[in-house]
PDB file of N, CA and C in Angstrom:
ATOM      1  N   UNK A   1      -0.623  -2.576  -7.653  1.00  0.00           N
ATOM      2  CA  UNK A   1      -1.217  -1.371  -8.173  1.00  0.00           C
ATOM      3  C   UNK A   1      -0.675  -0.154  -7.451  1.00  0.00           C
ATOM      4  N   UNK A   2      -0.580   0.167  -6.234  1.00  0.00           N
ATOM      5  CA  UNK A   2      -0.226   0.603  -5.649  1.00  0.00           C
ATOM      6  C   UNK A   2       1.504   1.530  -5.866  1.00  0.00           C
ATOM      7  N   UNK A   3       2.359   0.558  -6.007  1.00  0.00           N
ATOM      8  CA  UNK A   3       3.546   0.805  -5.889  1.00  0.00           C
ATOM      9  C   UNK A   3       3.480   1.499  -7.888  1.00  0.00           C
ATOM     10  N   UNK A   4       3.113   0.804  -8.658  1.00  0.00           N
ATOM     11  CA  UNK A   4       2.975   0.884 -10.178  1.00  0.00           C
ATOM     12  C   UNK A   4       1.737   2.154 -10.935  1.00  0.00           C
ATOM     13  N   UNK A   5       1.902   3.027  -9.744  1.00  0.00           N
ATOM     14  CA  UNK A   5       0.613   3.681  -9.925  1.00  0.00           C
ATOM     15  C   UNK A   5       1.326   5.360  -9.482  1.00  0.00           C
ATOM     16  N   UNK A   6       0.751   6.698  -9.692  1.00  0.00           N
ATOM     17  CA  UNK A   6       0.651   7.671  -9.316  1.00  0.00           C
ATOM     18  C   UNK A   6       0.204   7.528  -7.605  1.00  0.00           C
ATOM     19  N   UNK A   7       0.105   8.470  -6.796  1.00  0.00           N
ATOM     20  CA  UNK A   7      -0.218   8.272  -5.782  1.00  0.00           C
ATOM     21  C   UNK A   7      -1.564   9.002  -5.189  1.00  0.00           C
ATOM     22  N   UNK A   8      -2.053   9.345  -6.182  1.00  0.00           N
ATOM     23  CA  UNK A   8      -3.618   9.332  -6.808  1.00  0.00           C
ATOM     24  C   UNK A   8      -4.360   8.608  -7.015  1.00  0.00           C
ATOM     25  N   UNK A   9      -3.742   6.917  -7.690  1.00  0.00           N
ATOM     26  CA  UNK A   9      -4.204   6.194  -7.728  1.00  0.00           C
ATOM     27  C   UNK A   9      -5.002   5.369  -6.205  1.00  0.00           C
ATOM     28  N   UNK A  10      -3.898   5.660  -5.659  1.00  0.00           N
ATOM     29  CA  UNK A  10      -3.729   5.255  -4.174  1.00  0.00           C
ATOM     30  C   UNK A  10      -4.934   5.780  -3.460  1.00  0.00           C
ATOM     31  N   UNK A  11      -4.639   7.214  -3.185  1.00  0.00           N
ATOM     32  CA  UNK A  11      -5.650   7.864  -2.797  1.00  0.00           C
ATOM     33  C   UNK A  11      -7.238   7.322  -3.821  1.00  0.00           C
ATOM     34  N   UNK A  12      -7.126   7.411  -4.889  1.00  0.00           N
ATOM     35  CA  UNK A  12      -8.975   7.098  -5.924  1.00  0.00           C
ATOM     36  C   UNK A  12      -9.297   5.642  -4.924  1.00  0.00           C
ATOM     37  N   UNK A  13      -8.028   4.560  -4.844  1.00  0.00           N
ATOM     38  CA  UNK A  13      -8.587   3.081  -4.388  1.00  0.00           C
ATOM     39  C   UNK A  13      -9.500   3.524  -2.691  1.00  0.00           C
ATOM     40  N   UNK A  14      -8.437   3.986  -1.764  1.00  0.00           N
ATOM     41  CA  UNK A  14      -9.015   4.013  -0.519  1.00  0.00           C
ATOM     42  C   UNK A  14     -10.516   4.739  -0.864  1.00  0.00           C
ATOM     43  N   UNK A  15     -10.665   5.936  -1.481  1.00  0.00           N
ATOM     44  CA  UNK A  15     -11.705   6.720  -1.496  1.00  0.00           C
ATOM     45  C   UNK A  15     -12.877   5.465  -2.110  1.00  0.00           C
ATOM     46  N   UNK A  16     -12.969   4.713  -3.226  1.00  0.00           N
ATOM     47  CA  UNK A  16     -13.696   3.904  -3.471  1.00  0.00           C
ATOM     48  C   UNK A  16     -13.823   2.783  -2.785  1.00  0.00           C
ATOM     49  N   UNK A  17     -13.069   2.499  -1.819  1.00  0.00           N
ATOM     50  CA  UNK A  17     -13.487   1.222  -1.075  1.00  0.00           C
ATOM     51  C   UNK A  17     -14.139   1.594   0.157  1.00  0.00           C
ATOM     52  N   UNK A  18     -13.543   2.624   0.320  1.00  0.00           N
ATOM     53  CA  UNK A  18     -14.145   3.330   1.534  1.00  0.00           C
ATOM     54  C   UNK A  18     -15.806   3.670   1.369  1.00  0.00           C
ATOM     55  N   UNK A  19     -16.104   3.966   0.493  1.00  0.00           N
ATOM     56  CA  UNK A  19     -17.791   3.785  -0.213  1.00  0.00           C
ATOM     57  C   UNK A  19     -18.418   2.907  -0.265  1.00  0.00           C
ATOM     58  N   UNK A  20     -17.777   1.708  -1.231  1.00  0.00           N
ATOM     59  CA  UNK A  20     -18.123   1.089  -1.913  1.00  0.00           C
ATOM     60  C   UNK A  20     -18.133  -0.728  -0.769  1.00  0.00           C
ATOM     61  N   UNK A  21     -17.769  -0.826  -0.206  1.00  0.00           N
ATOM     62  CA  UNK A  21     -17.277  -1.340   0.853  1.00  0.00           C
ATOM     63  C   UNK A  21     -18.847  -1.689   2.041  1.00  0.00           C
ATOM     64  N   UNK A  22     -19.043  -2.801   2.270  1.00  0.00           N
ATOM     65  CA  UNK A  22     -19.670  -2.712   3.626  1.00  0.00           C
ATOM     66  C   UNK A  22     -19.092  -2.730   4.308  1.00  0.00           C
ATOM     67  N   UNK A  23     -19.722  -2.434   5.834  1.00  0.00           N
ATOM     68  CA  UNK A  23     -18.931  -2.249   6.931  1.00  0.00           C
ATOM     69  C   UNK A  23     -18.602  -3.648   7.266  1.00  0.00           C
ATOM     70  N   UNK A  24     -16.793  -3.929   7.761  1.00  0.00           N
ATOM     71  CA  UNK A  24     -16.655  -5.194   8.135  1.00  0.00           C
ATOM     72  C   UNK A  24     -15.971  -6.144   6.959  1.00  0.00           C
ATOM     73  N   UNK A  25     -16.480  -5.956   6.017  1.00  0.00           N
ATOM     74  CA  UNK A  25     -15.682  -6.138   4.695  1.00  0.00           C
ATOM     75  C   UNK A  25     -14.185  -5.691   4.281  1.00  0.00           C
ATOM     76  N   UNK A  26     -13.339  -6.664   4.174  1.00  0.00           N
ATOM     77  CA  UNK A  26     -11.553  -6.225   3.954  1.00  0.00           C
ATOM     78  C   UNK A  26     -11.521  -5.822   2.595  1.00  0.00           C
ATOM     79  N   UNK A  27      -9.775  -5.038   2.248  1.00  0.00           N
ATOM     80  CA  UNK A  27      -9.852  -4.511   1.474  1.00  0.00           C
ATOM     81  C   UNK A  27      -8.500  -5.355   1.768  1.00  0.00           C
ATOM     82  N   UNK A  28      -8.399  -6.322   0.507  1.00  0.00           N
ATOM     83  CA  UNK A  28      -6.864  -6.884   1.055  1.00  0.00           C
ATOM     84  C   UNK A  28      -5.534  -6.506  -0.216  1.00  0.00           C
ATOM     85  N   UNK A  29      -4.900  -6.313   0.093  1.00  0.00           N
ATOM     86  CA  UNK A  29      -3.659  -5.539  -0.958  1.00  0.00           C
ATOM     87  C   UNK A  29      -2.315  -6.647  -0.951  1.00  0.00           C
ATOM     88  N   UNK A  30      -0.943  -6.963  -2.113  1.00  0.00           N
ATOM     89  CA  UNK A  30      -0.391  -7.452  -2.281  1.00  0.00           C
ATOM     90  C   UNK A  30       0.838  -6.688  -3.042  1.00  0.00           C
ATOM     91  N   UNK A  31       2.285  -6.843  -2.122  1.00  0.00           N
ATOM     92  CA  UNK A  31       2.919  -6.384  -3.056  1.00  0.00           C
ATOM     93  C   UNK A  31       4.100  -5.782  -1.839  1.00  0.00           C
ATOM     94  N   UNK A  32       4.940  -4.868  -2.523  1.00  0.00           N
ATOM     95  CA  UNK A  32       6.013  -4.677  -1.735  1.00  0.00           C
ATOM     96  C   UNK A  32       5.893  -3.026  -0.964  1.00  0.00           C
ATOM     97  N   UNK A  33       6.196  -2.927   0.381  1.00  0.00           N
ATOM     98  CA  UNK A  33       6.264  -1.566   0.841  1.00  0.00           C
ATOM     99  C   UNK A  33       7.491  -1.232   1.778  1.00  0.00           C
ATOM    100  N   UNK A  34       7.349   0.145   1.731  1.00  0.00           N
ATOM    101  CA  UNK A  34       8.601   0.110   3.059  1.00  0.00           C
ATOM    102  C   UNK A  34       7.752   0.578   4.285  1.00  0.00           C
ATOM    103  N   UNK A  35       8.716   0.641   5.337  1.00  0.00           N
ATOM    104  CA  UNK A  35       8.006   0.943   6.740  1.00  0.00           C
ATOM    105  C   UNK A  35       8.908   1.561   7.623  1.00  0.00           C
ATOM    106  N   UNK A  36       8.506   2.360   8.022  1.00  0.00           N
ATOM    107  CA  UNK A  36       9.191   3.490   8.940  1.00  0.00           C
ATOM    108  C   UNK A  36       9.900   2.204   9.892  1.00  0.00           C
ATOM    109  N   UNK A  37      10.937   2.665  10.184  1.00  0.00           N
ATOM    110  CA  UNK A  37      11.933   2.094  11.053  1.00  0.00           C
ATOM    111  C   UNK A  37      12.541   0.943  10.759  1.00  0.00           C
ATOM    112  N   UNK A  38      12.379   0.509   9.493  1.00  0.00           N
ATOM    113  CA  UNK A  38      12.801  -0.816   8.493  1.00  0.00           C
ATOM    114  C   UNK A  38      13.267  -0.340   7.514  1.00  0.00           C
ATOM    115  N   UNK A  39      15.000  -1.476   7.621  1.00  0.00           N
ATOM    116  CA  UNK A  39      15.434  -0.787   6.521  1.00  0.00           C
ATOM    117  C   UNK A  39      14.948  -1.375   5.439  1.00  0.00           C
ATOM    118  N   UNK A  40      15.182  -0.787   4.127  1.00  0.00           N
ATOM    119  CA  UNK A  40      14.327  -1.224   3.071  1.00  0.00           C
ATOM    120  C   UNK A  40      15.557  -2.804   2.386  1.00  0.00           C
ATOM    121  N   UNK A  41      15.412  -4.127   1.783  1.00  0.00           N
ATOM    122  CA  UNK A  41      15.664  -4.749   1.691  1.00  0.00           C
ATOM    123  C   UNK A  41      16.185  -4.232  -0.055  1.00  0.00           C
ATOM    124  N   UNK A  42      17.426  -4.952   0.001  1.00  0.00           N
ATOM    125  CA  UNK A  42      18.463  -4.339  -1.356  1.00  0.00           C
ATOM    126  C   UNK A  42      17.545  -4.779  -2.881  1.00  0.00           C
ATOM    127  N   UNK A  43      16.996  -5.962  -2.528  1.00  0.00           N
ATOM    128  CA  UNK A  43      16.282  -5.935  -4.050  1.00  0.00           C
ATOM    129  C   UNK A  43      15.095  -4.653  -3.771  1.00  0.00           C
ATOM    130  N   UNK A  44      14.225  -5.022  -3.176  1.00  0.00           N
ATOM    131  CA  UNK A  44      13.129  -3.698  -3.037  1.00  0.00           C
ATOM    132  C   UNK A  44      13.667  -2.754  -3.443  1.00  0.00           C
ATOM    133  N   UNK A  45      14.721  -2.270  -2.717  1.00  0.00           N
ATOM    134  CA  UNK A  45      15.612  -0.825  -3.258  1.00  0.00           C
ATOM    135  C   UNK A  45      15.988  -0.833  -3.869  1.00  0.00           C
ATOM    136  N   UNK A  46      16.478  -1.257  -5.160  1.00  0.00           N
ATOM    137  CA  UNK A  46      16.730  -1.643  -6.926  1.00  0.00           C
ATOM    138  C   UNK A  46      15.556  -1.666  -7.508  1.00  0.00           C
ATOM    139  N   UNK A  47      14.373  -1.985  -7.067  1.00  0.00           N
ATOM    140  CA  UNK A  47      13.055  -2.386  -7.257  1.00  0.00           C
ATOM    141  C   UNK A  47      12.042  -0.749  -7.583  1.00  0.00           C
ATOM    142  N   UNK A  48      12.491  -0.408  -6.897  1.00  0.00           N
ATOM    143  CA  UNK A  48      12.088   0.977  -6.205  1.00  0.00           C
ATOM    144  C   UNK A  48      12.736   2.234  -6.656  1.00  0.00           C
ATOM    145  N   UNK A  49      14.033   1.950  -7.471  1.00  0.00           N
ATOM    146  CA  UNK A  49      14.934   2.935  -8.197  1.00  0.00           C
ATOM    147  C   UNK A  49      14.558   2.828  -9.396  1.00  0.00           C
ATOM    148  N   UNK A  50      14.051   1.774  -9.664  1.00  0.00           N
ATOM    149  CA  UNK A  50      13.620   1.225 -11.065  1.00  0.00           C
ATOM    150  C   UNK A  50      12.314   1.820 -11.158  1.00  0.00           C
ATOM    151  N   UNK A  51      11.076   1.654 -10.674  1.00  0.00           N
ATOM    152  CA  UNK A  51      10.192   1.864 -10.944  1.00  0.00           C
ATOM    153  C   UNK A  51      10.041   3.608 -11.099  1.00  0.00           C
ATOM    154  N   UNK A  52      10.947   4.663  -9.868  1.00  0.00           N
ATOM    155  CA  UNK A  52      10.907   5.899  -9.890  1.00  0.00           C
ATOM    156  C   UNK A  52      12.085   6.454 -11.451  1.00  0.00           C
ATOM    157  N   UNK A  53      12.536   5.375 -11.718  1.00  0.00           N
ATOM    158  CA  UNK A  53      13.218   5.780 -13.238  1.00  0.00           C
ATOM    159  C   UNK A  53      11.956   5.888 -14.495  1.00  0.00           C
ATOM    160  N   UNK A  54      11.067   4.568 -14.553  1.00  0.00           N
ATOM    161  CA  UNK A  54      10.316   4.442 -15.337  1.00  0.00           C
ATOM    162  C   UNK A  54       9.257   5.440 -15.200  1.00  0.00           C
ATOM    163  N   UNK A  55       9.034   5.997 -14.282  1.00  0.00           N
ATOM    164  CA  UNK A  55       8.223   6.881 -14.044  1.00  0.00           C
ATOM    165  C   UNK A  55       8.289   7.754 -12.241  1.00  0.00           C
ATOM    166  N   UNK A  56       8.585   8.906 -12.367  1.00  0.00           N
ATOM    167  CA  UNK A  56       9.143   9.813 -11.291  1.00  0.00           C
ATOM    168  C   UNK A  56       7.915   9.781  -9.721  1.00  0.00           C
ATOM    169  N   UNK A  57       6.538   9.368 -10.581  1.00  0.00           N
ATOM    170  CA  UNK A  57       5.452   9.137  -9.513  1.00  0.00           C
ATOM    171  C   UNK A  57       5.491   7.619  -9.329  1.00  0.00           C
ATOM    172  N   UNK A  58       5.975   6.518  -9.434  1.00  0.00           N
ATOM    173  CA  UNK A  58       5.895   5.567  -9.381  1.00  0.00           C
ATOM    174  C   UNK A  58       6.847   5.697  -7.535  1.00  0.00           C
ATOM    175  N   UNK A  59       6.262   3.893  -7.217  1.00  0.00           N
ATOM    176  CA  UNK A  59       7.164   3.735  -6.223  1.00  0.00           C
ATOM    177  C   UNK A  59       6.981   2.657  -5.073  1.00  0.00           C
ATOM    178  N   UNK A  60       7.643   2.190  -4.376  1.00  0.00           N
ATOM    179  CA  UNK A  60       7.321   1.566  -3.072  1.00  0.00           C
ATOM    180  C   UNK A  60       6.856   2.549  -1.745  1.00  0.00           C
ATOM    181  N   UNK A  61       5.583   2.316  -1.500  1.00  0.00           N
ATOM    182  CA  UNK A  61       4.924   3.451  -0.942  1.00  0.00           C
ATOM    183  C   UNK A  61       5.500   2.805   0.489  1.00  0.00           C
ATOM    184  N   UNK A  62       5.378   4.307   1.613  1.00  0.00           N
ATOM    185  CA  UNK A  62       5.273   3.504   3.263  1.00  0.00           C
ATOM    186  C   UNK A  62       4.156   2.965   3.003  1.00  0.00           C
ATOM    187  N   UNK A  63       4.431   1.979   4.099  1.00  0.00           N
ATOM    188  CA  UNK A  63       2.860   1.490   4.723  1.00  0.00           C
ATOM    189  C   UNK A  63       2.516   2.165   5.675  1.00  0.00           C
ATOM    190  N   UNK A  64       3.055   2.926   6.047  1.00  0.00           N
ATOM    191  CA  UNK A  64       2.244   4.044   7.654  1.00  0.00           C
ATOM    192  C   UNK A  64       1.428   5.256   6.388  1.00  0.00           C
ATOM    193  N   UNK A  65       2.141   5.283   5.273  1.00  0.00           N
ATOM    194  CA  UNK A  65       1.102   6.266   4.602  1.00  0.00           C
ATOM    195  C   UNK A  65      -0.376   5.997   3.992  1.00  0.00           C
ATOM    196  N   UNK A  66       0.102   4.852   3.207  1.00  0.00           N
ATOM    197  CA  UNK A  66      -1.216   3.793   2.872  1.00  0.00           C
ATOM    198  C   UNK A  66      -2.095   3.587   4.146  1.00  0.00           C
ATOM    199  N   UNK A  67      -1.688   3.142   5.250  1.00  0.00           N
ATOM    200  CA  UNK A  67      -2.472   3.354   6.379  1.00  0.00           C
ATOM    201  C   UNK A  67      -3.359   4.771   6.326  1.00  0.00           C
ATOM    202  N   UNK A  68      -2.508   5.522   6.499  1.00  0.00           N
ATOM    203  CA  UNK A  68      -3.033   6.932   6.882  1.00  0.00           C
ATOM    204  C   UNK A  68      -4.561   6.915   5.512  1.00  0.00           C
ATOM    205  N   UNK A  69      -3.779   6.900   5.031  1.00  0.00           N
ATOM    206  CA  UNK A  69      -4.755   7.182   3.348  1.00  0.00           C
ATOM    207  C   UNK A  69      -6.084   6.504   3.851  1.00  0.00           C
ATOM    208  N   UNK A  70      -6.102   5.147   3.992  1.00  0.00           N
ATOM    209  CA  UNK A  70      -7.049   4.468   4.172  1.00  0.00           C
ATOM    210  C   UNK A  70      -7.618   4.608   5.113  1.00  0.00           C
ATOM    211  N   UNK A  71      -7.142   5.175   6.751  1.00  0.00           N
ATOM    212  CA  UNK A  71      -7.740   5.495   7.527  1.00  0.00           C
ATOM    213  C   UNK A  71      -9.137   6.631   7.325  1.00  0.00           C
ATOM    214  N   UNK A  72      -8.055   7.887   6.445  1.00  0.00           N
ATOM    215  CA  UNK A  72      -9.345   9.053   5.998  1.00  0.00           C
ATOM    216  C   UNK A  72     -10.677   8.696   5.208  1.00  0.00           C
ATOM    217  N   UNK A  73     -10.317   7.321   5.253  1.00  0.00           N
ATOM    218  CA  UNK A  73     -11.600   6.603   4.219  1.00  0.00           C
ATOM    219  C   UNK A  73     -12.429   5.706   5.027  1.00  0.00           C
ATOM    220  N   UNK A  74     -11.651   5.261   6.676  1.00  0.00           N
ATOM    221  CA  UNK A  74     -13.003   4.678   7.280  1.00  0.00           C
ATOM    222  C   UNK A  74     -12.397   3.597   6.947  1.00  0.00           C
ATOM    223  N   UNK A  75     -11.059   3.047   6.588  1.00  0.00           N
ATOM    224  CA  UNK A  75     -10.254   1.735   6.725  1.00  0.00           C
ATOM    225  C   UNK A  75      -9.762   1.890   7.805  1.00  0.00           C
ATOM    226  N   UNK A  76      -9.690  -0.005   8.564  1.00  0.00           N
ATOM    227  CA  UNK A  76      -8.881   0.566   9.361  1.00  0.00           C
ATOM    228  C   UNK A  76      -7.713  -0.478   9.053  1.00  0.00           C
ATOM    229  N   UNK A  77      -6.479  -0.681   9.375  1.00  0.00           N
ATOM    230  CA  UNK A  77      -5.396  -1.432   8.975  1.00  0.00           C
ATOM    231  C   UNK A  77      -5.576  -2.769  10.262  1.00  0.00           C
ATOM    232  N   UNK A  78      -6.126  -4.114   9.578  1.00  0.00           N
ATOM    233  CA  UNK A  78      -6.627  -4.988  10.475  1.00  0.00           C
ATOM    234  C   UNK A  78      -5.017  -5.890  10.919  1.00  0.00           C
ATOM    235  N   UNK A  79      -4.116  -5.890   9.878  1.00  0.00           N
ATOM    236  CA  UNK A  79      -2.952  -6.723  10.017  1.00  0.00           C
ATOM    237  C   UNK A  79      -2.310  -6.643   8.127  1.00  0.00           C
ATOM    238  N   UNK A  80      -0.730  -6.888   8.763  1.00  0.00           N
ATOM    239  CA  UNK A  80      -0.227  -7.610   7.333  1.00  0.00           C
ATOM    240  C   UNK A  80       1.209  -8.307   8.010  1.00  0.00           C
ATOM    241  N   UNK A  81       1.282  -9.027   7.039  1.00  0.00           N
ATOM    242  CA  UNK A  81       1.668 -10.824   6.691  1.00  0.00           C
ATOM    243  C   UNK A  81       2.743 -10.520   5.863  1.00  0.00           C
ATOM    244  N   UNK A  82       4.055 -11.007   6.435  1.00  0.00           N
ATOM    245  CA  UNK A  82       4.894 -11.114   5.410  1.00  0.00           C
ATOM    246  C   UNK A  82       4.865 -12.185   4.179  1.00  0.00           C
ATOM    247  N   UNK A  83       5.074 -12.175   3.298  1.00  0.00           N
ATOM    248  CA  UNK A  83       5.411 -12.610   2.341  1.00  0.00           C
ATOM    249  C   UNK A  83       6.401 -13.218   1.614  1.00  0.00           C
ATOM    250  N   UNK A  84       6.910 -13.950   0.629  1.00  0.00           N
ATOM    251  CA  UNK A  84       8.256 -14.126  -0.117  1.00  0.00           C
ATOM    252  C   UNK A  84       8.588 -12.884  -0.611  1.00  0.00           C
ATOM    253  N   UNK A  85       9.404 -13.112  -0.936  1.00  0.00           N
ATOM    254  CA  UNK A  85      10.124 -12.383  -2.414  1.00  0.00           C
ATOM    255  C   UNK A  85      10.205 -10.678  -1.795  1.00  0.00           C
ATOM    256  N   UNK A  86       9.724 -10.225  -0.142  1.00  0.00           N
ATOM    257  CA  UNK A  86       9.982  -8.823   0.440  1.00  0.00           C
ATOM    258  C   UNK A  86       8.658  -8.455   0.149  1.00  0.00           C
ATOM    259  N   UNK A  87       7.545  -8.996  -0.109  1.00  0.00           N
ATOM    260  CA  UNK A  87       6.123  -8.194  -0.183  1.00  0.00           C
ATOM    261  C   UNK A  87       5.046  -8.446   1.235  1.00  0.00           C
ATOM    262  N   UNK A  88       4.428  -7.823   1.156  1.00  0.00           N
ATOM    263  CA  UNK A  88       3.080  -8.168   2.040  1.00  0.00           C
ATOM    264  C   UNK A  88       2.061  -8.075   1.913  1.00  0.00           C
ATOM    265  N   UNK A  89       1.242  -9.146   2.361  1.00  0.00           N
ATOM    266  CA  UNK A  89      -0.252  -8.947   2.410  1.00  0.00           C
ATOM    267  C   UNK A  89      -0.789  -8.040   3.175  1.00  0.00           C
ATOM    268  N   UNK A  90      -2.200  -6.959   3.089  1.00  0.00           N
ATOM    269  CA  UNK A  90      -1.738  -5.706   3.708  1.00  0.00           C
ATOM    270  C   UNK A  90      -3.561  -5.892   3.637  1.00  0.00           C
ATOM    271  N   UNK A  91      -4.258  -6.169   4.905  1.00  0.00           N
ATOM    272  CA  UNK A  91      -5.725  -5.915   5.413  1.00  0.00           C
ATOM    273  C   UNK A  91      -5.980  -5.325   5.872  1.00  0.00           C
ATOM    274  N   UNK A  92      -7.043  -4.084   4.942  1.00  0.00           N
ATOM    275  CA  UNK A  92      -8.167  -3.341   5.432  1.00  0.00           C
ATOM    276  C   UNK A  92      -9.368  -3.802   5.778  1.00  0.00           C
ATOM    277  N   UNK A  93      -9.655  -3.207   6.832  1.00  0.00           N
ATOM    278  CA  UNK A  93     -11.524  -3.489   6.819  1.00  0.00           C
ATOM    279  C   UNK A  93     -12.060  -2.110   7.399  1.00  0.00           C
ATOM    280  N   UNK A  94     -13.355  -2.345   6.291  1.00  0.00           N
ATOM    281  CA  UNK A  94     -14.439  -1.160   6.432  1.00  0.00           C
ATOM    282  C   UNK A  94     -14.512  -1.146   8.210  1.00  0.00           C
ATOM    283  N   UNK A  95     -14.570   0.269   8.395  1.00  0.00           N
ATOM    284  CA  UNK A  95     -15.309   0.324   9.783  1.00  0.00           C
ATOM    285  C   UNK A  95     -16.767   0.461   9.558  1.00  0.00           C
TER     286      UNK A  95
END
């Protein structure tokens, strides 16, 4: 959702989990990101040219931003897990 989404979308999810959420409760996410000081992996980056073709707000978001986002919501970033295929599992939990 995330990457396939405006970055509004992004921002509406943290803001509603951040509510909606008990404290202690994860907010767990799936899918592909980049990360400051990593280079981005050649399919992702075909992946990621593609999606900003199909749509100019689309994209492979950082994960230090998604962090950030979720932080202003009272997430805090508990861990993430690599994955196949260049994605990650990506855990929030309510503070």
């Amino acid at each position: 959702m995330i990457h396939i989404s405006p970055w509004e979308s992004t921002q509406g999810l943290m803001a509603g989990a951040g509510r909606l959420l008990a404290p202690g409760h994860p907010l767990v996410l799936y899918g592909p990101y980049r990360r400051e000081g990593h280079p981005i992996e050649p399919g992702n980056q075909a992946f990621d040219e593609d999606l900003k073709r199909r749509d100019p707000r689309w994209g492979l978001r950082l994960l230090e931003d998604v962090s950030a986002c979720a932080q202003a919501h009272d997430l805090a970033l508990e861990r993430f897990v690599d994955m196949p295929a260049n994605n990650l599992t990506v855990i929030f939990r309510k503070r």
